[in-house]
PDB file of N, CA and C in Angstrom:
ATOM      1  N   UNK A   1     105.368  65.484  81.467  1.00  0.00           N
ATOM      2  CA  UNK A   1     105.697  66.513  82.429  1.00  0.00           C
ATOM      3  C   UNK A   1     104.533  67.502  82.531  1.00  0.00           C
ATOM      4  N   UNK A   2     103.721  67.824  83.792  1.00  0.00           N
ATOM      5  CA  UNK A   2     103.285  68.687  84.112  1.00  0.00           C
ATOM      6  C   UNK A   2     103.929  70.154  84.498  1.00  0.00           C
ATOM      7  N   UNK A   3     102.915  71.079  83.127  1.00  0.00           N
ATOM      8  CA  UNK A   3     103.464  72.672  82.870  1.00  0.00           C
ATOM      9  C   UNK A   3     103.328  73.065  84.528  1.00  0.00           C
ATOM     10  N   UNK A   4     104.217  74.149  84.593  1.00  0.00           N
ATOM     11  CA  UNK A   4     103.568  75.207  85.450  1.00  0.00           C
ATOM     12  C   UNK A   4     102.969  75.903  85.671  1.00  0.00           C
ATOM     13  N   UNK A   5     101.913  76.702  86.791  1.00  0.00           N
ATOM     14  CA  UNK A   5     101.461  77.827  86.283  1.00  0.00           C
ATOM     15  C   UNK A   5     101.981  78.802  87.023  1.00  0.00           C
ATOM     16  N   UNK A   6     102.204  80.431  86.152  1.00  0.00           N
ATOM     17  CA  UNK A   6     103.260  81.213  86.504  1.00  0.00           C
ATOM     18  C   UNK A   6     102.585  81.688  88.076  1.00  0.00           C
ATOM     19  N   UNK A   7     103.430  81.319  89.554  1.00  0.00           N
ATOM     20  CA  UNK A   7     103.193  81.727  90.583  1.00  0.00           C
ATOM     21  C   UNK A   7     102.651  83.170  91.049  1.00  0.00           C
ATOM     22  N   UNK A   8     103.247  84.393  90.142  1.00  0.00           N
ATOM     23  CA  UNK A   8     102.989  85.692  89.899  1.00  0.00           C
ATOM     24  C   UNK A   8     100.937  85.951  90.034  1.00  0.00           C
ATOM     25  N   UNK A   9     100.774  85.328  89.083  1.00  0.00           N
ATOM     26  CA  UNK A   9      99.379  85.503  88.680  1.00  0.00           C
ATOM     27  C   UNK A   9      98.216  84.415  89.220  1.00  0.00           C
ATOM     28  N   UNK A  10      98.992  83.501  89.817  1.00  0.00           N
ATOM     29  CA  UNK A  10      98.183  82.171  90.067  1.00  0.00           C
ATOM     30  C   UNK A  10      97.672  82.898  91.508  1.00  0.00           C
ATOM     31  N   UNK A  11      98.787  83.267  92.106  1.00  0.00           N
ATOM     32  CA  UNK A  11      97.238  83.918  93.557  1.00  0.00           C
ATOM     33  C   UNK A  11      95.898  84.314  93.062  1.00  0.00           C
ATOM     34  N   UNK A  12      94.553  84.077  93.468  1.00  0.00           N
ATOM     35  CA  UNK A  12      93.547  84.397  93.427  1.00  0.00           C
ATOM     36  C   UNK A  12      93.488  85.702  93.111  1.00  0.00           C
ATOM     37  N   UNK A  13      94.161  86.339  94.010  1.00  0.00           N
ATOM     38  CA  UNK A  13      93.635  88.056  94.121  1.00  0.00           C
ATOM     39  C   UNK A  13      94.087  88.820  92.635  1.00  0.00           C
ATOM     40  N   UNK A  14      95.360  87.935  92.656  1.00  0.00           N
ATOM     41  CA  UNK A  14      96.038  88.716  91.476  1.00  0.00           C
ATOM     42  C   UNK A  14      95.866  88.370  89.844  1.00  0.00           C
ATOM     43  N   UNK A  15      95.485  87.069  89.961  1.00  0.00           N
ATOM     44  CA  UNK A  15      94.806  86.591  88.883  1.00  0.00           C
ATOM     45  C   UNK A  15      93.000  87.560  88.587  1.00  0.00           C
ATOM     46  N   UNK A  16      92.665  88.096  89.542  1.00  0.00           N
ATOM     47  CA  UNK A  16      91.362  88.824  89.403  1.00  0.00           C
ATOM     48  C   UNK A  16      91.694  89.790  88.938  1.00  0.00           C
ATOM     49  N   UNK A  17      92.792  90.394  89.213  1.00  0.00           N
ATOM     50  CA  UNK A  17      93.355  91.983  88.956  1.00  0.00           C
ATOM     51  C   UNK A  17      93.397  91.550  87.446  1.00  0.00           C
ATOM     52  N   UNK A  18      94.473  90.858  86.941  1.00  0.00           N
ATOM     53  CA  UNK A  18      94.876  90.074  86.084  1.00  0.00           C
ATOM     54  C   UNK A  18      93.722  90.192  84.705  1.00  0.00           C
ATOM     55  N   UNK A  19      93.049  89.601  85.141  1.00  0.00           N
ATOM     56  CA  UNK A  19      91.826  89.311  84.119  1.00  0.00           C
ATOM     57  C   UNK A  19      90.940  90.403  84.045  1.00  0.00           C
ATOM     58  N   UNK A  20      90.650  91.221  85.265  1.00  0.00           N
ATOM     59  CA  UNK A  20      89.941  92.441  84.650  1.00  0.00           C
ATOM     60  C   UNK A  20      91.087  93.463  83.597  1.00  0.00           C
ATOM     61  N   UNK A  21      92.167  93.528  84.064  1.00  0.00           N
ATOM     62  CA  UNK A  21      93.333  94.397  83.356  1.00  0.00           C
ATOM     63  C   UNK A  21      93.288  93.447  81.939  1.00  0.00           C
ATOM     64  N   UNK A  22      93.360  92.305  81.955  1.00  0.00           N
ATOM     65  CA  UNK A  22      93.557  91.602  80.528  1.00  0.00           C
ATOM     66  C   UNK A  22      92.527  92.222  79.590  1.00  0.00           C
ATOM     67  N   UNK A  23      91.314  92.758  80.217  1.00  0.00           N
ATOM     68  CA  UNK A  23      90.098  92.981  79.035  1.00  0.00           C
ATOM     69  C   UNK A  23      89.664  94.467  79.097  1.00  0.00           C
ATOM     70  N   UNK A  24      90.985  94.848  79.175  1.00  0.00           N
ATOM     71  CA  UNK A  24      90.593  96.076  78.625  1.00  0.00           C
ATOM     72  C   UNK A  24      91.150  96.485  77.366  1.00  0.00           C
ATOM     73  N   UNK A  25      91.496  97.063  76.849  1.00  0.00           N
ATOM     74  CA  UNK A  25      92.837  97.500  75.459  1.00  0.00           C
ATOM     75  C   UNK A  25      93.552  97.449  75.384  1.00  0.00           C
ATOM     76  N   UNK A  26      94.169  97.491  74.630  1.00  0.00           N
ATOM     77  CA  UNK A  26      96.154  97.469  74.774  1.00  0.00           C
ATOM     78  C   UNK A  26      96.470  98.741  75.528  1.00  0.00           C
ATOM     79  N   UNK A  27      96.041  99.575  75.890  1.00  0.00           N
ATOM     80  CA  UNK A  27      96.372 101.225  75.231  1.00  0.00           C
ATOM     81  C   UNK A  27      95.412 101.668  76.634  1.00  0.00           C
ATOM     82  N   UNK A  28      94.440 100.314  76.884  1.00  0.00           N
ATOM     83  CA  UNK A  28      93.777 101.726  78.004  1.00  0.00           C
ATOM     84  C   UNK A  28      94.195 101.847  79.742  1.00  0.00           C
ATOM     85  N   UNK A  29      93.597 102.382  80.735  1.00  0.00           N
ATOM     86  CA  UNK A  29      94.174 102.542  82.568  1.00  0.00           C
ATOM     87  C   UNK A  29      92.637 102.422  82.825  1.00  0.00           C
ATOM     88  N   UNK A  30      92.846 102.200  84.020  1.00  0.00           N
ATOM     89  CA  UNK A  30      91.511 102.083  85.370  1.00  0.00           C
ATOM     90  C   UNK A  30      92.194 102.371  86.096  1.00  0.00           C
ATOM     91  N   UNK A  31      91.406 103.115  86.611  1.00  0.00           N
ATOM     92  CA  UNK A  31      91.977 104.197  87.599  1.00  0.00           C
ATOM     93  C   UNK A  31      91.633 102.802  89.411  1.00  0.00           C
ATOM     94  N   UNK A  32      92.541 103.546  89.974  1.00  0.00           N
ATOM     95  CA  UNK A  32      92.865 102.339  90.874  1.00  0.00           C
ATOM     96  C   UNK A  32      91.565 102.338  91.889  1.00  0.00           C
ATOM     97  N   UNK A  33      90.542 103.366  91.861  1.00  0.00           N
ATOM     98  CA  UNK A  33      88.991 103.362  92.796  1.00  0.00           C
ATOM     99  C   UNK A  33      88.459 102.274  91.798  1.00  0.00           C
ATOM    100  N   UNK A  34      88.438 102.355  90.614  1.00  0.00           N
ATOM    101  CA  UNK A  34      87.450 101.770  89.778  1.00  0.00           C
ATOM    102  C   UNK A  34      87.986 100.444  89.586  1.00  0.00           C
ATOM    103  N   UNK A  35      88.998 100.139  89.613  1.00  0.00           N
ATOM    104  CA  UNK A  35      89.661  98.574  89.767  1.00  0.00           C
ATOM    105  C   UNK A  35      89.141  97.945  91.413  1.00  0.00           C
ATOM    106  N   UNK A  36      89.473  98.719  91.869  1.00  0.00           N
ATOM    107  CA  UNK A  36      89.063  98.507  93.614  1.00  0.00           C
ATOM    108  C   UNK A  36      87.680  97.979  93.094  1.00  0.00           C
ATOM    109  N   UNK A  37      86.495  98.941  93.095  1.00  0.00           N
ATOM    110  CA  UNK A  37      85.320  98.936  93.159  1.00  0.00           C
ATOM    111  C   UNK A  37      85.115  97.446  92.554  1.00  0.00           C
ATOM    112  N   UNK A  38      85.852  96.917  91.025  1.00  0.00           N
ATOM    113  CA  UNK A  38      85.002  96.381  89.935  1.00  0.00           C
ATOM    114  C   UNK A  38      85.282  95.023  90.771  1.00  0.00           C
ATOM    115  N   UNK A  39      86.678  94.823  91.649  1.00  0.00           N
ATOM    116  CA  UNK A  39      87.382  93.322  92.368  1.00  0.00           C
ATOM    117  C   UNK A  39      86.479  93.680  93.768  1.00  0.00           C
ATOM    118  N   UNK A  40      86.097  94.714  93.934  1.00  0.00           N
ATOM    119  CA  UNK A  40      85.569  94.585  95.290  1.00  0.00           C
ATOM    120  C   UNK A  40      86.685  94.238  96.456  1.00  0.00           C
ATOM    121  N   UNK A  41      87.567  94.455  96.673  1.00  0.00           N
ATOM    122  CA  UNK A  41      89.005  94.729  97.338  1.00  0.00           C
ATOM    123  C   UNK A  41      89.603  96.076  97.693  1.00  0.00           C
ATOM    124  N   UNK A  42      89.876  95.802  99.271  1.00  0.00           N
ATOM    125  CA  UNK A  42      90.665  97.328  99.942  1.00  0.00           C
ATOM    126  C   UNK A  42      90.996  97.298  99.043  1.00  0.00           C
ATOM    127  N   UNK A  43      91.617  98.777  99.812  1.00  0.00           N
ATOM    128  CA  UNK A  43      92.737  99.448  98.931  1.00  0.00           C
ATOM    129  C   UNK A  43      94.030  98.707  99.377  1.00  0.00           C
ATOM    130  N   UNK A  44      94.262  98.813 100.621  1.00  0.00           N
ATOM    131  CA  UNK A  44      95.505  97.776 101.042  1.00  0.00           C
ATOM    132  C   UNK A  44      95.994  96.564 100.503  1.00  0.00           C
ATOM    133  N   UNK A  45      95.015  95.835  99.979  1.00  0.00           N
ATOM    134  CA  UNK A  45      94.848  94.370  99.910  1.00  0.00           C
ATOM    135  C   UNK A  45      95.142  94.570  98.090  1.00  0.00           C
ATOM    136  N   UNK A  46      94.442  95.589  97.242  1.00  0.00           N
ATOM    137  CA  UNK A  46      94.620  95.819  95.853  1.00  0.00           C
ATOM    138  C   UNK A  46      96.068  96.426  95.996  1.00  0.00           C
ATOM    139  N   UNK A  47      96.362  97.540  96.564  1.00  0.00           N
ATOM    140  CA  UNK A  47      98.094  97.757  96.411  1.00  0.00           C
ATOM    141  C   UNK A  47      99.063  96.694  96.832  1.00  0.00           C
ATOM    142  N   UNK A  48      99.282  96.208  97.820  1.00  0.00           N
ATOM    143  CA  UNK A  48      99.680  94.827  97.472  1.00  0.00           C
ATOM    144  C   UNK A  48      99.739  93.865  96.831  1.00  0.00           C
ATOM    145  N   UNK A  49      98.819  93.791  95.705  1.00  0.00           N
ATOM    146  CA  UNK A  49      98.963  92.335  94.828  1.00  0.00           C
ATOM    147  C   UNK A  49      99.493  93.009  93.296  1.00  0.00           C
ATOM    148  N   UNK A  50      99.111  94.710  93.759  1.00  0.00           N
ATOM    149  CA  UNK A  50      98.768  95.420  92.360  1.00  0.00           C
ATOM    150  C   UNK A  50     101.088  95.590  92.681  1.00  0.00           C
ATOM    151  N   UNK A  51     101.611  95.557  93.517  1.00  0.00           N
ATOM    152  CA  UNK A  51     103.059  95.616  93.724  1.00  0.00           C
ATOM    153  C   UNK A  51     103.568  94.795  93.203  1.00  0.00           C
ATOM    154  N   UNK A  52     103.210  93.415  94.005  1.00  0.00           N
ATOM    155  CA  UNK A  52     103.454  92.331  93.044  1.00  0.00           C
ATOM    156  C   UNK A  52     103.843  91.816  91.784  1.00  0.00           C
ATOM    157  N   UNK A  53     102.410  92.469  91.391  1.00  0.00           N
ATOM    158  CA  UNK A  53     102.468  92.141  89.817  1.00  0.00           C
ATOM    159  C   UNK A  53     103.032  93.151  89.216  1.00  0.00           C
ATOM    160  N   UNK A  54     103.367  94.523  89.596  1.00  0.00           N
ATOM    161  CA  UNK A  54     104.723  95.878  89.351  1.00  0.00           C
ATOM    162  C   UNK A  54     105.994  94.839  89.485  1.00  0.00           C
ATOM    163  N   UNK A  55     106.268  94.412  90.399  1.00  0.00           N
ATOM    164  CA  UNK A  55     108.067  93.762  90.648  1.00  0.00           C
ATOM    165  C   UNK A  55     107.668  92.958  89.923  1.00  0.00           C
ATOM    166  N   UNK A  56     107.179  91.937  89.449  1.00  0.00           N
ATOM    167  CA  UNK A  56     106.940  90.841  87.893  1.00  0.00           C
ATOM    168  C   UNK A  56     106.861  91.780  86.604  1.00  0.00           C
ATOM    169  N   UNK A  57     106.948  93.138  86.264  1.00  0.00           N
ATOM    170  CA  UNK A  57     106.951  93.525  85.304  1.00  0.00           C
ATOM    171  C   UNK A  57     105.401  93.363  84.829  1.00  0.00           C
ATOM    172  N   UNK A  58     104.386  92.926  85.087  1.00  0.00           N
ATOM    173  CA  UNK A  58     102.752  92.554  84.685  1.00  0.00           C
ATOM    174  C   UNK A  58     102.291  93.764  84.882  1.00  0.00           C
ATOM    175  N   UNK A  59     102.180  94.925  85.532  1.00  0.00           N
ATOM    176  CA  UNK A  59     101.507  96.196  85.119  1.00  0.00           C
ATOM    177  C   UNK A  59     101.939  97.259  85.421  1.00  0.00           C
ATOM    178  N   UNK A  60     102.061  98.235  85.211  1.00  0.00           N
ATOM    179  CA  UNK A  60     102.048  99.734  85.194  1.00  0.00           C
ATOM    180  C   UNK A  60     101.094 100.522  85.700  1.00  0.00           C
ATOM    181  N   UNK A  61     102.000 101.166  86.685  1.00  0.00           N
ATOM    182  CA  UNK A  61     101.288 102.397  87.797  1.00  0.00           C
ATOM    183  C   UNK A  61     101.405 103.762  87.201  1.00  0.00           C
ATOM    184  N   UNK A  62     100.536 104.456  87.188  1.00  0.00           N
ATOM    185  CA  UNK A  62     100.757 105.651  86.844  1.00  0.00           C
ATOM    186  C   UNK A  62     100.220 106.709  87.504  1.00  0.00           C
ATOM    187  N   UNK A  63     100.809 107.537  88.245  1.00  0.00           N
ATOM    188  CA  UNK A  63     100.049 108.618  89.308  1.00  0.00           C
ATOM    189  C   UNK A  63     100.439 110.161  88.675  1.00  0.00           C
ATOM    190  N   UNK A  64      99.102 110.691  88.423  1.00  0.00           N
ATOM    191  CA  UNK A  64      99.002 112.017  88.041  1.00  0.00           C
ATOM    192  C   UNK A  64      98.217 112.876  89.013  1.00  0.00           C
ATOM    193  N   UNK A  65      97.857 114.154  88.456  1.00  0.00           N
ATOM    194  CA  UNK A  65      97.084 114.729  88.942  1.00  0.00           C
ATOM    195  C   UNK A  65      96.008 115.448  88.072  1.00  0.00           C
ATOM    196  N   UNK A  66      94.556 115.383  88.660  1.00  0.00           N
ATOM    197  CA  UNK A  66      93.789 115.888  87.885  1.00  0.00           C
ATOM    198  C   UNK A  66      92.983 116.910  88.839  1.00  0.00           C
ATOM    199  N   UNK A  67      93.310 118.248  88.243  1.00  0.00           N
ATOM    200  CA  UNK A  67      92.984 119.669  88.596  1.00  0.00           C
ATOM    201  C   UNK A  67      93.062 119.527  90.141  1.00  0.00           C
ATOM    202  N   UNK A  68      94.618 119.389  90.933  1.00  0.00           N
ATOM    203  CA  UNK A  68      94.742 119.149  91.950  1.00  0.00           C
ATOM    204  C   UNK A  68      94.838 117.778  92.696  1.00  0.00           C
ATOM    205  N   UNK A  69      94.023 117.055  92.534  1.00  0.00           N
ATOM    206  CA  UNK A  69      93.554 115.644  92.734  1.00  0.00           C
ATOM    207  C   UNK A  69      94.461 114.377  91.784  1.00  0.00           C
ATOM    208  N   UNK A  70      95.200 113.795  93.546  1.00  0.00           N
ATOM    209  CA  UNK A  70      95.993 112.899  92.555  1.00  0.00           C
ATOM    210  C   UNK A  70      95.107 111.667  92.085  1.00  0.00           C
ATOM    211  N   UNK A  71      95.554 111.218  90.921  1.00  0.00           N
ATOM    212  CA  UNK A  71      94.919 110.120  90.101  1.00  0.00           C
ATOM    213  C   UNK A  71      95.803 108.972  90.154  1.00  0.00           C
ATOM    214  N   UNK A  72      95.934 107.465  90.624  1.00  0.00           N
ATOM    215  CA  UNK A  72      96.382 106.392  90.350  1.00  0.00           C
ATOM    216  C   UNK A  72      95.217 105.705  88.899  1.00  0.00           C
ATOM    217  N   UNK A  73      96.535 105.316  88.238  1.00  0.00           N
ATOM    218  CA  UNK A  73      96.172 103.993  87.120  1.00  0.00           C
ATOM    219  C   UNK A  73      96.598 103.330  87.024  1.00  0.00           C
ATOM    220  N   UNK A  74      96.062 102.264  86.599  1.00  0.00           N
ATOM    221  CA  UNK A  74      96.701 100.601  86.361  1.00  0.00           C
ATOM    222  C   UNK A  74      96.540 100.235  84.678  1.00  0.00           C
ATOM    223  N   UNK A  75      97.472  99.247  84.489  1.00  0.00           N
ATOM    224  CA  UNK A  75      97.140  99.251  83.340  1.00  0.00           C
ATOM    225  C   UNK A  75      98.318  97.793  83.279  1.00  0.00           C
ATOM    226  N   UNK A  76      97.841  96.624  81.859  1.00  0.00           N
ATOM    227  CA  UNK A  76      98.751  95.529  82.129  1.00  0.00           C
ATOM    228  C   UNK A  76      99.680  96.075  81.071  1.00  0.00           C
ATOM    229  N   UNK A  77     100.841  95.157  81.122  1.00  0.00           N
ATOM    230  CA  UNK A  77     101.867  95.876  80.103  1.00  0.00           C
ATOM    231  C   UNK A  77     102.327  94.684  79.369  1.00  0.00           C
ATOM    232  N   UNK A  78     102.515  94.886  78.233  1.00  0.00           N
ATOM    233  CA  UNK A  78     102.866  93.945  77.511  1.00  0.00           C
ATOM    234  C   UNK A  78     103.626  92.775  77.776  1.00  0.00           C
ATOM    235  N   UNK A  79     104.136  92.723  78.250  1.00  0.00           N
ATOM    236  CA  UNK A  79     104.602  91.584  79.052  1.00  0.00           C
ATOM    237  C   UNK A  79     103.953  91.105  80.295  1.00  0.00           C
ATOM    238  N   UNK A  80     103.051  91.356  80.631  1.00  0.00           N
ATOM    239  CA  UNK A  80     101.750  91.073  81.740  1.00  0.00           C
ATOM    240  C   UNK A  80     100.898  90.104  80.247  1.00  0.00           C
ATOM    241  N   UNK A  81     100.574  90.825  79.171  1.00  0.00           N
ATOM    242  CA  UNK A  81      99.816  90.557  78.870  1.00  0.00           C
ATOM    243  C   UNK A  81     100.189  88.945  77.872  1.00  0.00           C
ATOM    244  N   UNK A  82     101.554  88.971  77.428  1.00  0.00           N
ATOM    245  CA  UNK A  82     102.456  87.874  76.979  1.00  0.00           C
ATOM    246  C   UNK A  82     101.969  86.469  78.298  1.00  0.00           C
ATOM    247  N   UNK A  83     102.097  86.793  79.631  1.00  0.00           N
ATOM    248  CA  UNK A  83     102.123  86.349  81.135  1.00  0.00           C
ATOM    249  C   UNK A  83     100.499  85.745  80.953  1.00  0.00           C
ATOM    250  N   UNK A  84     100.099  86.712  80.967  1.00  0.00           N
ATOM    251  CA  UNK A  84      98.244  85.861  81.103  1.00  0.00           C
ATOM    252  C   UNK A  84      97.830  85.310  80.059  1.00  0.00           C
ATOM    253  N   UNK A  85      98.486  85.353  79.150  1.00  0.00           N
ATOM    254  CA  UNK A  85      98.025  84.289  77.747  1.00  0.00           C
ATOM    255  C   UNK A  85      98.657  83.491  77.939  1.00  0.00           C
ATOM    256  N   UNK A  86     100.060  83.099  78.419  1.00  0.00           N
ATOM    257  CA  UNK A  86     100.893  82.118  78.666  1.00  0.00           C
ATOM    258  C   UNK A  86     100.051  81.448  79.888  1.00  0.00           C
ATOM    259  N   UNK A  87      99.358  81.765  80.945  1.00  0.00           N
ATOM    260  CA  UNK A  87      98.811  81.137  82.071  1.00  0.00           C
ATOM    261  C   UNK A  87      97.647  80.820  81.928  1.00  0.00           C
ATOM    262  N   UNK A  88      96.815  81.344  80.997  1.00  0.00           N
ATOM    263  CA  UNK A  88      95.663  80.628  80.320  1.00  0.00           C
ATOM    264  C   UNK A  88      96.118  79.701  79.712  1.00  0.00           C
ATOM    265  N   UNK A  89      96.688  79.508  78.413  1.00  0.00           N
ATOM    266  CA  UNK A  89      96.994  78.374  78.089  1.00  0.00           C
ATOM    267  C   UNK A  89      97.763  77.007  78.558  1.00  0.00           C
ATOM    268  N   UNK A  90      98.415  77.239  79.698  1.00  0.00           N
ATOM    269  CA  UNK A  90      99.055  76.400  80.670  1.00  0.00           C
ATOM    270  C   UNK A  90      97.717  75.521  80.807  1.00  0.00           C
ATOM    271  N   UNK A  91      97.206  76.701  81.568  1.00  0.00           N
ATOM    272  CA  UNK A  91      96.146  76.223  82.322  1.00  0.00           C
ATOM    273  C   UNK A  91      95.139  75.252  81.226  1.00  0.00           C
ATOM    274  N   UNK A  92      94.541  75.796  80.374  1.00  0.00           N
ATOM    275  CA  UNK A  92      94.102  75.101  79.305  1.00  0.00           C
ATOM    276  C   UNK A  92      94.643  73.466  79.200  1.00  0.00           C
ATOM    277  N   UNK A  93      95.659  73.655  79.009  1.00  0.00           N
ATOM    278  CA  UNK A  93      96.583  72.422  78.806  1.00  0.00           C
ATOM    279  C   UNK A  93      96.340  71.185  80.195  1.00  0.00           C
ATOM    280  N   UNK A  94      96.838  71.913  81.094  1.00  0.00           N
ATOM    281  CA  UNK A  94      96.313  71.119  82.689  1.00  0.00           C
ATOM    282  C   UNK A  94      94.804  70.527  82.840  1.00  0.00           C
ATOM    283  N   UNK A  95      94.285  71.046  82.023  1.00  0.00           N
ATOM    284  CA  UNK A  95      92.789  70.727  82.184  1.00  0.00           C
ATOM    285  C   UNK A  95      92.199  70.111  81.094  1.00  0.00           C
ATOM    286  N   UNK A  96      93.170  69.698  79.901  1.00  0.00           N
ATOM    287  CA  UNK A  96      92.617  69.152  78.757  1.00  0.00           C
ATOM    288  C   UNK A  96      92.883  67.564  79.446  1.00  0.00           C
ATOM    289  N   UNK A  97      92.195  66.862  78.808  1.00  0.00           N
ATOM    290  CA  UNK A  97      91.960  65.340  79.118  1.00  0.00           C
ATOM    291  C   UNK A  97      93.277  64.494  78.295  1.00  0.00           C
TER     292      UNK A  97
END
């Protein structure tokens, strides 16, 4: 039987989000310009996949404000991060001989 791979993360866009969020810390945010900037993706096109992967439980939004100025962050959440080790290794598996 051929595994699956989890549909959530397998889009392109969101698998990019995915993997830059995977390598950061347990503990740390990127702020949602600097996620933009690093995928090179609107903003439209990053809040949409970045929703996505919010209704899958895979990351956490967090909007503050800094000295006036609101701040968006992203960040994967433990169960995002359970999700992309599980879809690497799928994947691993699909591709072993």
């Amino acid at each position: 039987m051929i595994p699956e791979l989890d549909p959530v993360i397998h889009a392109q866009a969101r698998l990019r989000v995915t993997v830059a969020l995977a390598a950061l810390a347990d503990d740390d945010l990127i702020t949602f310009p600097r996620l933009q900037e690093l995928l090179d993706m609107t903003a439209g096109n990053l809040s949409t996949h970045l929703r996505k992967l919010e209704d899958a439980g895979y990351v956490e939004i967090t909007k503050t404000f800094r000295h006036r100025t609101p701040v968006t962050q992203v960040a994967l959440t433990p169960d995002g991060r359970v999700a992309f080790t599980t879809y690497t290794a799928t994947l691993r598996a699909l591709l072993a001989p």
